[in-house]
PDB file of N, CA and C in Angstrom:
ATOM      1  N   UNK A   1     -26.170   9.957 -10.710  1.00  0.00           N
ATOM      2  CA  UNK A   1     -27.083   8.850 -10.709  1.00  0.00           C
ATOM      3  C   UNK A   1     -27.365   8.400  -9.272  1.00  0.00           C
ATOM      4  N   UNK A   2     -26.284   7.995  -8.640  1.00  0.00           N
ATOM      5  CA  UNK A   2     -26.336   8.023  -6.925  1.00  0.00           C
ATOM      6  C   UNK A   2     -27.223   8.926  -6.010  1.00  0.00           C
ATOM      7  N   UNK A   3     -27.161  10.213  -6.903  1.00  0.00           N
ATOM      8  CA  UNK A   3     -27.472  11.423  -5.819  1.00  0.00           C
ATOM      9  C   UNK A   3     -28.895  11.123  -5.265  1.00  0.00           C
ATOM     10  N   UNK A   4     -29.492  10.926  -5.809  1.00  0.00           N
ATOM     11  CA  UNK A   4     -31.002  10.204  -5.219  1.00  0.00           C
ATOM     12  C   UNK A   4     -31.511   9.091  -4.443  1.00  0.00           C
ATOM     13  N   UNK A   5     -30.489   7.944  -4.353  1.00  0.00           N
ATOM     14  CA  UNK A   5     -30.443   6.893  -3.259  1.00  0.00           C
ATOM     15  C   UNK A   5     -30.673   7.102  -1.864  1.00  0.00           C
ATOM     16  N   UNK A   6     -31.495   6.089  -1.591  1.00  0.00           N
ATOM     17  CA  UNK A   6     -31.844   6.550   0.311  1.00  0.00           C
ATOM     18  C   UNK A   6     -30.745   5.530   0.621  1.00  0.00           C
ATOM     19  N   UNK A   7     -30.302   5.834   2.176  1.00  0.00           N
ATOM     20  CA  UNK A   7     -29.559   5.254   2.697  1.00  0.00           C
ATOM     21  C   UNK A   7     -29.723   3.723   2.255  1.00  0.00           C
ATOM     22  N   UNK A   8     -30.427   2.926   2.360  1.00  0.00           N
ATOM     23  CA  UNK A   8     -30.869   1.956   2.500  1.00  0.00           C
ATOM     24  C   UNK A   8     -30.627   1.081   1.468  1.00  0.00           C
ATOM     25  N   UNK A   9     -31.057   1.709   0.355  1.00  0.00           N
ATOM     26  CA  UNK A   9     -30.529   1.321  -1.137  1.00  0.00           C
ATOM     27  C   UNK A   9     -29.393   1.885  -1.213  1.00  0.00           C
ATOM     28  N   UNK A  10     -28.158   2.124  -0.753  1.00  0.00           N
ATOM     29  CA  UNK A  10     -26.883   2.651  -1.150  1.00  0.00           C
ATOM     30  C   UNK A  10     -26.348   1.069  -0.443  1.00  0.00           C
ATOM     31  N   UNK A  11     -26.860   0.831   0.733  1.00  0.00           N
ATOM     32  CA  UNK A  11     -26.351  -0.173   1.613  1.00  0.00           C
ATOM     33  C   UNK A  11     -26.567  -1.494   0.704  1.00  0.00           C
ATOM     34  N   UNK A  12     -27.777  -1.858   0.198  1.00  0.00           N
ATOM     35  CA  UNK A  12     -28.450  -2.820  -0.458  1.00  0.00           C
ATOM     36  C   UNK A  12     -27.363  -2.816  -1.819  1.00  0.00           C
ATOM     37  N   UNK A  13     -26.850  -2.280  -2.333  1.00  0.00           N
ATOM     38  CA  UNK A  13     -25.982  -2.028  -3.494  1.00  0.00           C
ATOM     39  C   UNK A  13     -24.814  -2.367  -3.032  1.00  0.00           C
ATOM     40  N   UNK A  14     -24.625  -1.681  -2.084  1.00  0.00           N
ATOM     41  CA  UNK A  14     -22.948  -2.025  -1.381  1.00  0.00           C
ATOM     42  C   UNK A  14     -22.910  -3.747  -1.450  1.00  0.00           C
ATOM     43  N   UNK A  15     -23.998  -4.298  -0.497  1.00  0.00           N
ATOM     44  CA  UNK A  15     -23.688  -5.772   0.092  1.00  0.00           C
ATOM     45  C   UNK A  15     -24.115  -6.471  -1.314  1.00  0.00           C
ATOM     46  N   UNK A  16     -24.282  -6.166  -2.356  1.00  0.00           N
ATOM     47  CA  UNK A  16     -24.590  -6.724  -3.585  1.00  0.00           C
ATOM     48  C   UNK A  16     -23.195  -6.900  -3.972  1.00  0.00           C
ATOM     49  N   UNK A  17     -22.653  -5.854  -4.605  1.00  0.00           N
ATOM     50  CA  UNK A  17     -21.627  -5.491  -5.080  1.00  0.00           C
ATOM     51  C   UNK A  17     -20.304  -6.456  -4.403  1.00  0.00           C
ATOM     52  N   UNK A  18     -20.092  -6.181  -2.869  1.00  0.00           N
ATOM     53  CA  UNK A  18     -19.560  -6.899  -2.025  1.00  0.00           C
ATOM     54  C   UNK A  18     -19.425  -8.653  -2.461  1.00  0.00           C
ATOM     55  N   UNK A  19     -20.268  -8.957  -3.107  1.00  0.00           N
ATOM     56  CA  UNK A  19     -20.363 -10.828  -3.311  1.00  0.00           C
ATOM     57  C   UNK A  19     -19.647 -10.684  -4.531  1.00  0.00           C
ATOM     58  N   UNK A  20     -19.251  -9.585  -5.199  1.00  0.00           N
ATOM     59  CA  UNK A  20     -19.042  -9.796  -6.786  1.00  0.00           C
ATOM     60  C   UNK A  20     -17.280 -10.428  -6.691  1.00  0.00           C
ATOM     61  N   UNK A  21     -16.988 -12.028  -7.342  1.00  0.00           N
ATOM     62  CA  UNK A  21     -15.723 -11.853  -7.284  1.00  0.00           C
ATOM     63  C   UNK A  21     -14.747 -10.730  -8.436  1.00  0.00           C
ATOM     64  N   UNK A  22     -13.315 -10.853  -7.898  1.00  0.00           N
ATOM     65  CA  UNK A  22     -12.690 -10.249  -8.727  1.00  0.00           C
ATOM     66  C   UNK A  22     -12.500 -10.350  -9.732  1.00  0.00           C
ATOM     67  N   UNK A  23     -12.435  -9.716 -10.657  1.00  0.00           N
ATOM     68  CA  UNK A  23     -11.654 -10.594 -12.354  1.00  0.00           C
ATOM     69  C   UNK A  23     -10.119 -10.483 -12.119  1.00  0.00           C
ATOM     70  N   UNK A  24      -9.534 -11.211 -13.157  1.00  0.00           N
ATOM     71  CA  UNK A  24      -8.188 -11.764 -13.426  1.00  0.00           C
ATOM     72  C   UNK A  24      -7.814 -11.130 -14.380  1.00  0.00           C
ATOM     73  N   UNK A  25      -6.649 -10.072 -15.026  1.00  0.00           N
ATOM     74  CA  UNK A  25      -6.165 -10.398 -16.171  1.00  0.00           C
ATOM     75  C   UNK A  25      -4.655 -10.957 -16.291  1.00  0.00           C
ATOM     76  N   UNK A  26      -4.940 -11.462 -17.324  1.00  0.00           N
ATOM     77  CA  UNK A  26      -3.861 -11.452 -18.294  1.00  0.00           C
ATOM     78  C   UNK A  26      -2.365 -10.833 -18.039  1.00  0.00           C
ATOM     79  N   UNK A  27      -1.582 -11.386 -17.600  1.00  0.00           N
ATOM     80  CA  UNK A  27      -0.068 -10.497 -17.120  1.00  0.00           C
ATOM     81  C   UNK A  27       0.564 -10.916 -18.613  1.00  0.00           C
ATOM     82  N   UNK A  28       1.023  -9.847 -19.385  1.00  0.00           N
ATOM     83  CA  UNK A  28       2.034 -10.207 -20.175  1.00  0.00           C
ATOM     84  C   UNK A  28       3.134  -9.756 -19.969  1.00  0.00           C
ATOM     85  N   UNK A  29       3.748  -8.849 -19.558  1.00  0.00           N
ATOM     86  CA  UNK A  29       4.993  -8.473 -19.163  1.00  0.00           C
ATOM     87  C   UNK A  29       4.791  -8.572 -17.387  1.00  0.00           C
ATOM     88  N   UNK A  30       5.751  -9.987 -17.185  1.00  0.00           N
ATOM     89  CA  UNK A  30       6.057 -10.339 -15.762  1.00  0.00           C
ATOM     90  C   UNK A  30       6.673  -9.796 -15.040  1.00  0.00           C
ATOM     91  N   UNK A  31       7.969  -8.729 -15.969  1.00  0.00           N
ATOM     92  CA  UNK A  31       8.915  -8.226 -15.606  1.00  0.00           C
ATOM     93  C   UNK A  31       7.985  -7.103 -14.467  1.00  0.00           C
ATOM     94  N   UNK A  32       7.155  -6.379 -15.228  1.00  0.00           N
ATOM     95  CA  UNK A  32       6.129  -5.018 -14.872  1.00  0.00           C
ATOM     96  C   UNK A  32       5.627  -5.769 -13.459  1.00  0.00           C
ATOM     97  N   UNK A  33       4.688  -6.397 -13.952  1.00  0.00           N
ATOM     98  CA  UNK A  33       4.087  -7.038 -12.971  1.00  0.00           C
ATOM     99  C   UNK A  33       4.956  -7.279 -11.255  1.00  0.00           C
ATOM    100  N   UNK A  34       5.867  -7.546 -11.499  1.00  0.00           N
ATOM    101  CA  UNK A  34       6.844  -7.718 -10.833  1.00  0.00           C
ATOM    102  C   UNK A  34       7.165  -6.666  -9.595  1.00  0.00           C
ATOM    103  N   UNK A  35       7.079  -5.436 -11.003  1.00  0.00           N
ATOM    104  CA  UNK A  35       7.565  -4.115  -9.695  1.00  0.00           C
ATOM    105  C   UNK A  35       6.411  -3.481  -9.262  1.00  0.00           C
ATOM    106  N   UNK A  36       5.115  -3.999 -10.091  1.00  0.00           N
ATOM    107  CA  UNK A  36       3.434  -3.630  -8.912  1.00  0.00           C
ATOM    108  C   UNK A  36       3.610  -4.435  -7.937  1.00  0.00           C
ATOM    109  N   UNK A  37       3.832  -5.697  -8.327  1.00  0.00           N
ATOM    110  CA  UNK A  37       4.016  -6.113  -6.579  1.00  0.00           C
ATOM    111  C   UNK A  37       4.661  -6.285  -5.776  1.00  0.00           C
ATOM    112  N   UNK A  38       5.836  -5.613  -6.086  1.00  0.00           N
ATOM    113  CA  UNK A  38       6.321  -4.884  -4.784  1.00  0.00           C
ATOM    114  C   UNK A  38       6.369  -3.821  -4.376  1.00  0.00           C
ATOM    115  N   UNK A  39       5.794  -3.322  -5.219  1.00  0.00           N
ATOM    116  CA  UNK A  39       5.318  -1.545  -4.665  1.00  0.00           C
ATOM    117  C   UNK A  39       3.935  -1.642  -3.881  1.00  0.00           C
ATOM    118  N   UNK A  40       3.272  -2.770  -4.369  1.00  0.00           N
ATOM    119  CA  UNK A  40       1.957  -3.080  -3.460  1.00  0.00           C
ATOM    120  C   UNK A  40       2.080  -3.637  -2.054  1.00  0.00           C
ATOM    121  N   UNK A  41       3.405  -4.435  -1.707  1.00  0.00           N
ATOM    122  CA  UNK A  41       3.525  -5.074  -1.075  1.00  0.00           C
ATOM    123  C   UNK A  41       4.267  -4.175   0.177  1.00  0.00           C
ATOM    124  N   UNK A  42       5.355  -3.730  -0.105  1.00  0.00           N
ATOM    125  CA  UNK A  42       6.457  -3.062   0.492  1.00  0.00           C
ATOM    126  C   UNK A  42       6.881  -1.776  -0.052  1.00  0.00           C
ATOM    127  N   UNK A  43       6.303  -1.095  -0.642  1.00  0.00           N
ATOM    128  CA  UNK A  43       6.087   0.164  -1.191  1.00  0.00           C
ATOM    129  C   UNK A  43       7.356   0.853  -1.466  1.00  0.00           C
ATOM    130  N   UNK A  44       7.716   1.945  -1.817  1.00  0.00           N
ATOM    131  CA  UNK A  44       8.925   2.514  -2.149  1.00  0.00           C
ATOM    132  C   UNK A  44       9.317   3.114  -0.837  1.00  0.00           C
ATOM    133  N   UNK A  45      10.709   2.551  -0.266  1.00  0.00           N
ATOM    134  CA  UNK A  45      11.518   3.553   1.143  1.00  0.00           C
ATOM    135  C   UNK A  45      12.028   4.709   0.406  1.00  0.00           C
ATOM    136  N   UNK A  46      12.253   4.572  -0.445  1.00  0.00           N
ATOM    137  CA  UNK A  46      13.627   5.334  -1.131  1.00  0.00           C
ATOM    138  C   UNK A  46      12.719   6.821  -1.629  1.00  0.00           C
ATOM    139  N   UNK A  47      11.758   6.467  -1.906  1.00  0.00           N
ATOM    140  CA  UNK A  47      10.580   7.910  -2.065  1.00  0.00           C
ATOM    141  C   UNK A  47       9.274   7.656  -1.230  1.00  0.00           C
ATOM    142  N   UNK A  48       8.972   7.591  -0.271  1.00  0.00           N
ATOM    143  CA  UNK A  48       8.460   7.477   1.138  1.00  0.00           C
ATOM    144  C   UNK A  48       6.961   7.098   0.550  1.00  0.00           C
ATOM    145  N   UNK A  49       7.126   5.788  -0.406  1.00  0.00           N
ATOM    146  CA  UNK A  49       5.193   5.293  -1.072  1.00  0.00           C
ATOM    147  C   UNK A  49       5.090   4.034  -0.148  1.00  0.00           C
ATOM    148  N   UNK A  50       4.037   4.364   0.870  1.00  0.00           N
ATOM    149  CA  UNK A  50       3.983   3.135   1.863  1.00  0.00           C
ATOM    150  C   UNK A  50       3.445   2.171   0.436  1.00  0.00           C
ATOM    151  N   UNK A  51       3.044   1.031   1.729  1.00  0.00           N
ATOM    152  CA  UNK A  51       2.824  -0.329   0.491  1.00  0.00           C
ATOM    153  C   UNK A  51       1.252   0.201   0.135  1.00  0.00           C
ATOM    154  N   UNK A  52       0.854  -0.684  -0.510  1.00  0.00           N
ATOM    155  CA  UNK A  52      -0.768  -0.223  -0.903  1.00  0.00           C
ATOM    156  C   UNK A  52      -1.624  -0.497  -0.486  1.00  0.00           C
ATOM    157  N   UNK A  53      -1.126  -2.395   0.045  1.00  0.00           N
ATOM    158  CA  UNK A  53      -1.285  -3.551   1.013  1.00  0.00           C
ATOM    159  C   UNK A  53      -1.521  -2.829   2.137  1.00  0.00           C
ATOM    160  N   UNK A  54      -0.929  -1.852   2.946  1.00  0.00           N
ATOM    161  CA  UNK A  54      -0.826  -1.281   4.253  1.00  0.00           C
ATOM    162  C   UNK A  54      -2.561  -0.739   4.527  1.00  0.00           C
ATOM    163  N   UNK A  55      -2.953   0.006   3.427  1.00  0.00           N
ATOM    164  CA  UNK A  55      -4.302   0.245   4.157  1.00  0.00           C
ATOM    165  C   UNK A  55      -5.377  -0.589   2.981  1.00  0.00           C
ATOM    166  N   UNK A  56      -5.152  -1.218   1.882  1.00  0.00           N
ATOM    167  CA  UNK A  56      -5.936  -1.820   0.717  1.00  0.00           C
ATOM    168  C   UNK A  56      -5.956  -3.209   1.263  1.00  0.00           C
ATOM    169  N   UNK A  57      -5.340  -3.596   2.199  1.00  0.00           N
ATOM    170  CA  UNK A  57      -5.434  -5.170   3.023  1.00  0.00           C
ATOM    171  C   UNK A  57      -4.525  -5.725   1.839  1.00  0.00           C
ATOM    172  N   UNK A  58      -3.969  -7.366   2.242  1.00  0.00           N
ATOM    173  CA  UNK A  58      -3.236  -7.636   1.896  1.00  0.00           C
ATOM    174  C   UNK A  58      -2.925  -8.106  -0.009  1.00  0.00           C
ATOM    175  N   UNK A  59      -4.395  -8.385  -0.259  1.00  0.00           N
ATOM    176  CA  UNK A  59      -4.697  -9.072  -1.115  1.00  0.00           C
ATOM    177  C   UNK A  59      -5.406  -7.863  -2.230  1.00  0.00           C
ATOM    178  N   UNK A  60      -5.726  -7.004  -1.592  1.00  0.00           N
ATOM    179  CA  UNK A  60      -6.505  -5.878  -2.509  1.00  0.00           C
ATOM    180  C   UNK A  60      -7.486  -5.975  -2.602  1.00  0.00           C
ATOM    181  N   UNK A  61      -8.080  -6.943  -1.447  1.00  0.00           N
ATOM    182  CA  UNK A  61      -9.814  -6.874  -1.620  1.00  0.00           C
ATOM    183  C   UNK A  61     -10.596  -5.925  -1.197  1.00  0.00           C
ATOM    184  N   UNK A  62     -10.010  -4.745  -0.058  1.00  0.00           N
ATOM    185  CA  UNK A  62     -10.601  -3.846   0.509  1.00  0.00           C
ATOM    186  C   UNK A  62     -10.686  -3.946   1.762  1.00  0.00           C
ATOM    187  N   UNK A  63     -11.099  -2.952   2.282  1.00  0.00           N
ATOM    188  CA  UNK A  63     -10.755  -2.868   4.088  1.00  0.00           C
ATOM    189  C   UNK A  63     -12.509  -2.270   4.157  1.00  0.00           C
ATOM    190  N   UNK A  64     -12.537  -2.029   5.427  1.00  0.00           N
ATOM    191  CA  UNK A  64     -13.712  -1.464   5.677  1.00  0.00           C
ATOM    192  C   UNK A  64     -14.285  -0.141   5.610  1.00  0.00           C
ATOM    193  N   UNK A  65     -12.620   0.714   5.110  1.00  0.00           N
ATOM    194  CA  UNK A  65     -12.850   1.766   4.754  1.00  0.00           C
ATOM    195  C   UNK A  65     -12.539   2.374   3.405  1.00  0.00           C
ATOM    196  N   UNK A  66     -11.824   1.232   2.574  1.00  0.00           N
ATOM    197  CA  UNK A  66     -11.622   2.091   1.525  1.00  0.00           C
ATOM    198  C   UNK A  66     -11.398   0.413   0.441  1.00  0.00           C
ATOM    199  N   UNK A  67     -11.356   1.318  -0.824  1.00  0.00           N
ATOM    200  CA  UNK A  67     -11.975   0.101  -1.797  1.00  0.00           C
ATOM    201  C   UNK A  67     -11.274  -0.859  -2.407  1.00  0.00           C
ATOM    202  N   UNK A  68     -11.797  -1.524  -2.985  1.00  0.00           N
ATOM    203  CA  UNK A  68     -10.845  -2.822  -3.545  1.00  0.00           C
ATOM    204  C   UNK A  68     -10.437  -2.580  -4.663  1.00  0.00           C
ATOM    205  N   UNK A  69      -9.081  -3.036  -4.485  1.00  0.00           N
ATOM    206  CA  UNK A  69      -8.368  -3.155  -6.046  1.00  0.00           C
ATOM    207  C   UNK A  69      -8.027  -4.055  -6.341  1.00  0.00           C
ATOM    208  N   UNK A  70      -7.989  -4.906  -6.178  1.00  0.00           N
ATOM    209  CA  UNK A  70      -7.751  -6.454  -6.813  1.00  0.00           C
ATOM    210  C   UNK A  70      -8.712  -6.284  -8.319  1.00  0.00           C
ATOM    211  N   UNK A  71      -8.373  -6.794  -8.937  1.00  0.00           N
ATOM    212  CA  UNK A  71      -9.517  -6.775  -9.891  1.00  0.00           C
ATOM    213  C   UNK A  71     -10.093  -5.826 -11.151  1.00  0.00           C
ATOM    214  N   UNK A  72      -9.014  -4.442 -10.473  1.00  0.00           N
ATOM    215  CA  UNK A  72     -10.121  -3.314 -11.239  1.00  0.00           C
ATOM    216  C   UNK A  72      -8.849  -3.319 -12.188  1.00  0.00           C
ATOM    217  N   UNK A  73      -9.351  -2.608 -13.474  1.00  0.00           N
ATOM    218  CA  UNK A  73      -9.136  -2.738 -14.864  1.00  0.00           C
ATOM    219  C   UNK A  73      -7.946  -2.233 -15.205  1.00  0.00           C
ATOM    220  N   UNK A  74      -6.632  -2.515 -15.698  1.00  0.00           N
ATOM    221  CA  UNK A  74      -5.251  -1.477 -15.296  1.00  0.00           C
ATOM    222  C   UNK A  74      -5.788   0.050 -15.730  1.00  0.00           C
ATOM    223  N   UNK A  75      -6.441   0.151 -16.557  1.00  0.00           N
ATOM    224  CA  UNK A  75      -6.574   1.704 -17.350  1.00  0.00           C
ATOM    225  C   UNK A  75      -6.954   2.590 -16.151  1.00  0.00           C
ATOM    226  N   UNK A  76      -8.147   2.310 -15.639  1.00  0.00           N
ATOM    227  CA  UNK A  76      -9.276   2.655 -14.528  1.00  0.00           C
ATOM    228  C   UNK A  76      -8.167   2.561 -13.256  1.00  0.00           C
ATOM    229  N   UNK A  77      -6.846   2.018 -12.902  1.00  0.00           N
ATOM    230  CA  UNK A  77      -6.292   2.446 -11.725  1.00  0.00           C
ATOM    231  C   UNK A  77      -5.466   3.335 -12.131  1.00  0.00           C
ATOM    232  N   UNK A  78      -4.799   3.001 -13.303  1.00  0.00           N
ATOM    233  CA  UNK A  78      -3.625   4.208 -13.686  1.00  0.00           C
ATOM    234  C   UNK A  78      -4.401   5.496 -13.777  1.00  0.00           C
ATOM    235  N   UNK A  79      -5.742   5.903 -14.463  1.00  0.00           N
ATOM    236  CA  UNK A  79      -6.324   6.936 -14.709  1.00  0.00           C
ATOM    237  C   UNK A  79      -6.450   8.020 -13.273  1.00  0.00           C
ATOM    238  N   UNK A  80      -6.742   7.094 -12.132  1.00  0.00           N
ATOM    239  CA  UNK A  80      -7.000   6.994 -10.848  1.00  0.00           C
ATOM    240  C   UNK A  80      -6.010   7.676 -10.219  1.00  0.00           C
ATOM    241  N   UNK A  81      -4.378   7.127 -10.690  1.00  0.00           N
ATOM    242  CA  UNK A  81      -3.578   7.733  -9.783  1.00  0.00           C
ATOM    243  C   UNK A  81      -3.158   8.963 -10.561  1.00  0.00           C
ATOM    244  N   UNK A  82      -3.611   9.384 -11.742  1.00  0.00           N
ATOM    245  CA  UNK A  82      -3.165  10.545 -12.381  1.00  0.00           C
ATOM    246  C   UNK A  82      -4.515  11.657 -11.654  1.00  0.00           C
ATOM    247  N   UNK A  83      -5.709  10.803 -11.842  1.00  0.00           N
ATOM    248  CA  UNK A  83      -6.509  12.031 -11.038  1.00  0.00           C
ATOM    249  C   UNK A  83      -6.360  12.503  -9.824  1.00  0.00           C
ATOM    250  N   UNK A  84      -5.910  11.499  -8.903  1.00  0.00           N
ATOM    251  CA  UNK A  84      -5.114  12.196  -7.119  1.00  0.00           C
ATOM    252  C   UNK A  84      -4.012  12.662  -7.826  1.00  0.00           C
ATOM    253  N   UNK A  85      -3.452  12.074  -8.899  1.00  0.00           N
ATOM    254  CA  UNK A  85      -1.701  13.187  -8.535  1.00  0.00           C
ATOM    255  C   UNK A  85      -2.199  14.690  -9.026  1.00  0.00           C
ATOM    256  N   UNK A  86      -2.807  15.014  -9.797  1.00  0.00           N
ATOM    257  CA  UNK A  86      -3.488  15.913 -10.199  1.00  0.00           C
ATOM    258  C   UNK A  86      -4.449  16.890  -9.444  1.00  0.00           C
ATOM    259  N   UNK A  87      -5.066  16.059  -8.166  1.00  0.00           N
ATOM    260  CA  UNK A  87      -6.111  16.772  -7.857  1.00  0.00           C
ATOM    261  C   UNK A  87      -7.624  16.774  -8.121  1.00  0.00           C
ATOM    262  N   UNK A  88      -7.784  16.267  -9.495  1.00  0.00           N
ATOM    263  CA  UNK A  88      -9.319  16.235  -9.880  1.00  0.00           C
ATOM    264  C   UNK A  88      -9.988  15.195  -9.092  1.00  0.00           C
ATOM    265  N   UNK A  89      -9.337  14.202  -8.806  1.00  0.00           N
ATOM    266  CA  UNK A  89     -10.220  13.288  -7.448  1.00  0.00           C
ATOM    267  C   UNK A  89      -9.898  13.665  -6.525  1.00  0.00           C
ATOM    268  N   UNK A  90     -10.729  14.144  -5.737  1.00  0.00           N
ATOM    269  CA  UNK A  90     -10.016  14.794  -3.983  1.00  0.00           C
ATOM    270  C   UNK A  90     -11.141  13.685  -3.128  1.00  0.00           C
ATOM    271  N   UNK A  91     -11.386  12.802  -3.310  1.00  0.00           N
ATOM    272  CA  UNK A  91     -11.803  11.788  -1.797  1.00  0.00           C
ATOM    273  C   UNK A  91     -10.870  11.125  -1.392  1.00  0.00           C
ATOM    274  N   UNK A  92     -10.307  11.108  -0.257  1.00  0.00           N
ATOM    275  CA  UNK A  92      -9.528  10.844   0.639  1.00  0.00           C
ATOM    276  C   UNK A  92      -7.674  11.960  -0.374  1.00  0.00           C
ATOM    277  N   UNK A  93      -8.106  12.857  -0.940  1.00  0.00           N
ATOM    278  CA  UNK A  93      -7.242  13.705  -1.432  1.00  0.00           C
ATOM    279  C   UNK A  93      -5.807  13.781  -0.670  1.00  0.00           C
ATOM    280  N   UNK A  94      -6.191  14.068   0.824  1.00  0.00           N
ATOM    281  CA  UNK A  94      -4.404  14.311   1.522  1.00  0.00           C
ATOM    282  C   UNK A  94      -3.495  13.091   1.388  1.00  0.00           C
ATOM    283  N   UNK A  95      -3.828  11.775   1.636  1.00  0.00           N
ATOM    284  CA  UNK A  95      -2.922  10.805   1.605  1.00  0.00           C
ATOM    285  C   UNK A  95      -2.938  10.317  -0.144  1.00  0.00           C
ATOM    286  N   UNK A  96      -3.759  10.274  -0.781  1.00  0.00           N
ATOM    287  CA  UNK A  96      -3.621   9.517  -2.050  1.00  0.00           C
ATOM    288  C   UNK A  96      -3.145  10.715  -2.851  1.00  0.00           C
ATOM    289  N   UNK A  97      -2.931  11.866  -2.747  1.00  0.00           N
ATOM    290  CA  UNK A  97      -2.740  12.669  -2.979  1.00  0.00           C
ATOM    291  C   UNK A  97      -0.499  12.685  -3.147  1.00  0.00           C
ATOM    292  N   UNK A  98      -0.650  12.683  -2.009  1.00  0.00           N
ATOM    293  CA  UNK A  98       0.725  12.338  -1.282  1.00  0.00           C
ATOM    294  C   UNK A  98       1.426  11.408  -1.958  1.00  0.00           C
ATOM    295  N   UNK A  99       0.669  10.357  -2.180  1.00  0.00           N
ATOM    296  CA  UNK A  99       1.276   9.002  -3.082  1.00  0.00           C
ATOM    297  C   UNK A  99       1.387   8.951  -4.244  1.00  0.00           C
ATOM    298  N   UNK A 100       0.245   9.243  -4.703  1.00  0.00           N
ATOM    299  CA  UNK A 100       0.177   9.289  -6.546  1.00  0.00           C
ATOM    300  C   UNK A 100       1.004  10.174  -7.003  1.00  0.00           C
ATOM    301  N   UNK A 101       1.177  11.311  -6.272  1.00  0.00           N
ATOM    302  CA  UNK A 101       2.675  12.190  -6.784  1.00  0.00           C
ATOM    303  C   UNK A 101       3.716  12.348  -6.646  1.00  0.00           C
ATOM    304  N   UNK A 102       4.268  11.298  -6.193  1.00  0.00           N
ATOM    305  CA  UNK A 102       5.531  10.425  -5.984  1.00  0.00           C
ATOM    306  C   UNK A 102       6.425   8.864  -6.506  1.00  0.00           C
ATOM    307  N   UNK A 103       4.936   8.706  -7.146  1.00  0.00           N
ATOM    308  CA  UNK A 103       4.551   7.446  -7.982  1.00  0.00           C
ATOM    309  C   UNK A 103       5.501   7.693  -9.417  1.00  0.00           C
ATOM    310  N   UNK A 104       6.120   6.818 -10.385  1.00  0.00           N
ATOM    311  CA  UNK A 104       7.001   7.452 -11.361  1.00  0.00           C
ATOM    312  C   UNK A 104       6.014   6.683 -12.539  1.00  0.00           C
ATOM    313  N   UNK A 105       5.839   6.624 -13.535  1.00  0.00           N
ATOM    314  CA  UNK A 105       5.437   5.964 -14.792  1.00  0.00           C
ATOM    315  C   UNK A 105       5.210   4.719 -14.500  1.00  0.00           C
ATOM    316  N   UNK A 106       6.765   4.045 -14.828  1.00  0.00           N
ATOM    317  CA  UNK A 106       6.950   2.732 -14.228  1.00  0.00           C
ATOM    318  C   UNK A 106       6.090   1.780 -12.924  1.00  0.00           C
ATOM    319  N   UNK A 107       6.153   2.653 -11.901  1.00  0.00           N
ATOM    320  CA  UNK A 107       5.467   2.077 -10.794  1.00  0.00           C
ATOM    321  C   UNK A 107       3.808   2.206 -10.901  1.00  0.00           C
ATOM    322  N   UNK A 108       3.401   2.744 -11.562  1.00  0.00           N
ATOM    323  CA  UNK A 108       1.930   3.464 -11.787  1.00  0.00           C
ATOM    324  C   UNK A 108       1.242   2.263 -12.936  1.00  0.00           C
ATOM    325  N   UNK A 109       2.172   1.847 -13.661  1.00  0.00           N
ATOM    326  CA  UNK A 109       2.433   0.837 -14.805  1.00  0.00           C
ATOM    327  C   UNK A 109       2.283  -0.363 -13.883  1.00  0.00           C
ATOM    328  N   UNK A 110       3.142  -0.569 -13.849  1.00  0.00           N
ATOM    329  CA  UNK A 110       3.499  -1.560 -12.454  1.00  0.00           C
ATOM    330  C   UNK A 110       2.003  -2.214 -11.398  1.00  0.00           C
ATOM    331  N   UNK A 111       1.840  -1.264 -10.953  1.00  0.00           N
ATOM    332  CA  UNK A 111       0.479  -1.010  -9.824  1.00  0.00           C
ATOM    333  C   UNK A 111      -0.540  -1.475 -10.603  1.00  0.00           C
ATOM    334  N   UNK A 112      -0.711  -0.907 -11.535  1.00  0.00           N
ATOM    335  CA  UNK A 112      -2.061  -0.942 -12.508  1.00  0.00           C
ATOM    336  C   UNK A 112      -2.387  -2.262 -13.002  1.00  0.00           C
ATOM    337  N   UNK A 113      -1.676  -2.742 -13.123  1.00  0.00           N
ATOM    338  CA  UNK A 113      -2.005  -4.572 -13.583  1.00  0.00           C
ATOM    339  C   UNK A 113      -2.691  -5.602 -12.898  1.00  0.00           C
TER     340      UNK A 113
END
């Protein structure tokens, strides 16, 4: 659908998109929640998963180079880190690559909320 956009309108979409706030859900298990954010925060030493915070900025709104997660839907991030651990998403493939397959259930669970 993209493939046809001129520069201009890709940009015009971006700074649209950009104003949209985040949504919120629903935490029901705090416990979970718990170990996304500290795997977001301070990432795993013990299996070398920097934080997520480190290049996703602190809050998960996005950096200038790569996208925001605050907000996005748990299914749509967990799906996410099975497609880098996998391979079928290869944009920015070497580092998310690296991470998502080191990532255990739990933490992927965790993250996704």
């Amino acid at each position: 659908m993209a493939k046809e956009l001129k520069d201009e309108q890709i940009e015009a979409l971006a700074d649209y998109f950009s104003t949209k706030p985040g949504h919120s859900h629903r935490v029901r298990d705090k416990a979970l929640a718990a170990v996304g954010e500290y795997i977001f925060l301070k990432g795993n030493q013990f299996s070398g998963i920097p934080a997520c915070a480190s290049c996703h900025g602190e809050q998960g709104l996005c950096t200038e180079q790569l996208l925001r997660l605050a907000g996005q839907h748990k299914r749509y991030v967990a799906d996410q880190m099975e497609a880098f651990d996998q391979r079928v998403r290869n944009n920015d493939n070497a580092i998310m690559h690296a991470i998502a397959s080191k990532l255990t259930e739990l933490e992927i669970a965790g993250v996704s909320l």
